[in-house]
Every structure is written in C-alpha cells, then in structure tokens.
C-alpha atoms as a PDB file:
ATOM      1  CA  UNK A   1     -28.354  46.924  21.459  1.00  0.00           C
ATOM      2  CA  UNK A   2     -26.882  47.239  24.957  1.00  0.00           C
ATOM      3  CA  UNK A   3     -25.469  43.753  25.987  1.00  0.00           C
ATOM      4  CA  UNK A   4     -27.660  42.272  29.281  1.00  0.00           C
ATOM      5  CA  UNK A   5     -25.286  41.827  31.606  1.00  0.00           C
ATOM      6  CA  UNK A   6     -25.644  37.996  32.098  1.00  0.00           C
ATOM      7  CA  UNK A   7     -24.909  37.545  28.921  1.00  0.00           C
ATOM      8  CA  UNK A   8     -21.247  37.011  29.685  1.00  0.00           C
ATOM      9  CA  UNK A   9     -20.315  34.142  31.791  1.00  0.00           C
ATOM     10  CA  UNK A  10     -18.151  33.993  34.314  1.00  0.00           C
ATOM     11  CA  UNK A  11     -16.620  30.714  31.735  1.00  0.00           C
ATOM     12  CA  UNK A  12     -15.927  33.429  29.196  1.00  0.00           C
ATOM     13  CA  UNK A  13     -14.012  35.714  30.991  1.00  0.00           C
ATOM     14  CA  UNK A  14     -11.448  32.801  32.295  1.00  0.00           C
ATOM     15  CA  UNK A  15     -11.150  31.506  28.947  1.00  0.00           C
ATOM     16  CA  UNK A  16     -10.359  35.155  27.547  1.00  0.00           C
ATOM     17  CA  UNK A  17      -7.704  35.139  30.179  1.00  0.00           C
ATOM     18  CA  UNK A  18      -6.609  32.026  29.446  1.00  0.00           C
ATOM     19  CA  UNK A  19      -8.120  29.950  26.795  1.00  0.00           C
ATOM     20  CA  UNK A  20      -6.042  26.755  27.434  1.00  0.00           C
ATOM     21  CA  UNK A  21      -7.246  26.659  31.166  1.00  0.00           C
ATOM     22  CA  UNK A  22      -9.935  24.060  32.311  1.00  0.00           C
ATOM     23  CA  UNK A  23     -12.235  24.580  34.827  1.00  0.00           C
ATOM     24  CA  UNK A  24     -15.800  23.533  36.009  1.00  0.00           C
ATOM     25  CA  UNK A  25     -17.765  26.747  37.472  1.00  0.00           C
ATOM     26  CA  UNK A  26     -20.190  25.514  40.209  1.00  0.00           C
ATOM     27  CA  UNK A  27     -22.760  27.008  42.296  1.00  0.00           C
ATOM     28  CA  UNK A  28     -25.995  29.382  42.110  1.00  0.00           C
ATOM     29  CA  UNK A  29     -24.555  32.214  39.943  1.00  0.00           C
ATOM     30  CA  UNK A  30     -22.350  30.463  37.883  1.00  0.00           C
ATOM     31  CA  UNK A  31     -23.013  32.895  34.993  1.00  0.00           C
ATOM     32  CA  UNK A  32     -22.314  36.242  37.058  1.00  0.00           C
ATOM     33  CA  UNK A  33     -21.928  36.199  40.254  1.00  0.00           C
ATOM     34  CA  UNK A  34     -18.207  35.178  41.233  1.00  0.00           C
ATOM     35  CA  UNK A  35     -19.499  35.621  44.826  1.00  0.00           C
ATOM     36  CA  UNK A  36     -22.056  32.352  44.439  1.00  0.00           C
ATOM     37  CA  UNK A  37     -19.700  30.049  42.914  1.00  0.00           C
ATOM     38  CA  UNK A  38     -17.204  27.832  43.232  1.00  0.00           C
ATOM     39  CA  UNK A  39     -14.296  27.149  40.572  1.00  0.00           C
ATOM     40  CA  UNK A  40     -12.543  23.515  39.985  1.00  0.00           C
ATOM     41  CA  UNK A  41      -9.117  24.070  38.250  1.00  0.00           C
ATOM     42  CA  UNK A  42      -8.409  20.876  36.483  1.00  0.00           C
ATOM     43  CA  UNK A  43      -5.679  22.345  33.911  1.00  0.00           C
ATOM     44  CA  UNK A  44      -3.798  25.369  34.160  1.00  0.00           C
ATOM     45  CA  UNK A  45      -2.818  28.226  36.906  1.00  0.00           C
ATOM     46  CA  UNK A  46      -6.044  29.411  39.145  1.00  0.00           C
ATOM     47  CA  UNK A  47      -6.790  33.429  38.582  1.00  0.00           C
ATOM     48  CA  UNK A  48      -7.720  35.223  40.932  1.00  0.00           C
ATOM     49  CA  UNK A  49     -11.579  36.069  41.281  1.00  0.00           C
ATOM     50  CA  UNK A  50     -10.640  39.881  41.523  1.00  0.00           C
ATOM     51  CA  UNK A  51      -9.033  39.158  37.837  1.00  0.00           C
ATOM     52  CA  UNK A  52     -12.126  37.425  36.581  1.00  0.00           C
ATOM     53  CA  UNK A  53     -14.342  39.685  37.780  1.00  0.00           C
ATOM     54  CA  UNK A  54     -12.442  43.006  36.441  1.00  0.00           C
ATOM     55  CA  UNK A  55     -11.974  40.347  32.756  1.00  0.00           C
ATOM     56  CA  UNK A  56     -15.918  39.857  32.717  1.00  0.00           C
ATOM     57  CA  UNK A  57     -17.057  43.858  33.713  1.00  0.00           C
ATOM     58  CA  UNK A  58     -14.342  44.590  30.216  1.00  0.00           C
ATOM     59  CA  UNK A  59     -15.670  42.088  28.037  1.00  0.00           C
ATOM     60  CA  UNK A  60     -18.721  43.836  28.624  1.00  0.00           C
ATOM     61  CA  UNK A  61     -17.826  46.961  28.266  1.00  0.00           C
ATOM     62  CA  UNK A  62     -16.097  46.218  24.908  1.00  0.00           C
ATOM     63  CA  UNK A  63     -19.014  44.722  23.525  1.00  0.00           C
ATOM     64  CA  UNK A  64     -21.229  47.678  24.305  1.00  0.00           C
ATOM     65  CA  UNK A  65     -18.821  49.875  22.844  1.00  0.00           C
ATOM     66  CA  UNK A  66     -19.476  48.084  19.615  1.00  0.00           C
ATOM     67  CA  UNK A  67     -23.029  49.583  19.403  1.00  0.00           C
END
C-alpha cells in the first residue's frame, strides 16, 4: 500500500533529523506544506526548511519502498 503523502508530518521529519529537538509547527499546512507554516525552536539548533523538506520527501520514499 503506497503511503498518502500526508501521512508524514512535517514533526516527523525534524524529529528524524534530530529527535532531541523541540519545536511547535504552526500554521495551515502544518502536516506538509513547509511553505504554510511557521516553526518555534524551543530546544535545539533550527534546520533548515530545505533539510526538512528533502528529510520528509525520504521518509516517504523509504516507506514506499517497503511495499
């Protein structure tokens, strides 16, 4: 079963970067649209939303490789 592509959050693909970071994702698309949103660091370094982005499109990929 092919994953649907908001499956993923934008909150999972920061936390597979870095799972010690803290963060509150706010806005419209805060599941998948990094373009929507807007991201409160409270504990750790910000990434980039280039990083998160490219993080979330291989989580995704990975998991529909697992078919």
């Amino acid at each position: 079963m092919r994953l649907l592509d908001e499956t993923i959050l934008i909150i999972d693909a920061i936390r597979a970067i870095n799972p010690d970071a803290r963060t509150v994702v706010i806005g419209d698309g805060i599941g998948v649209d990094i373009n929507n949103v807007t991201i409160e660091w409270h504990k750790g370094t910000p990434i980039s939303n280039e990083d998160i982005v490219a993080k979330r499109d291989e989580l995704v990929a990975e998991y529909n490789a697992q078919e």
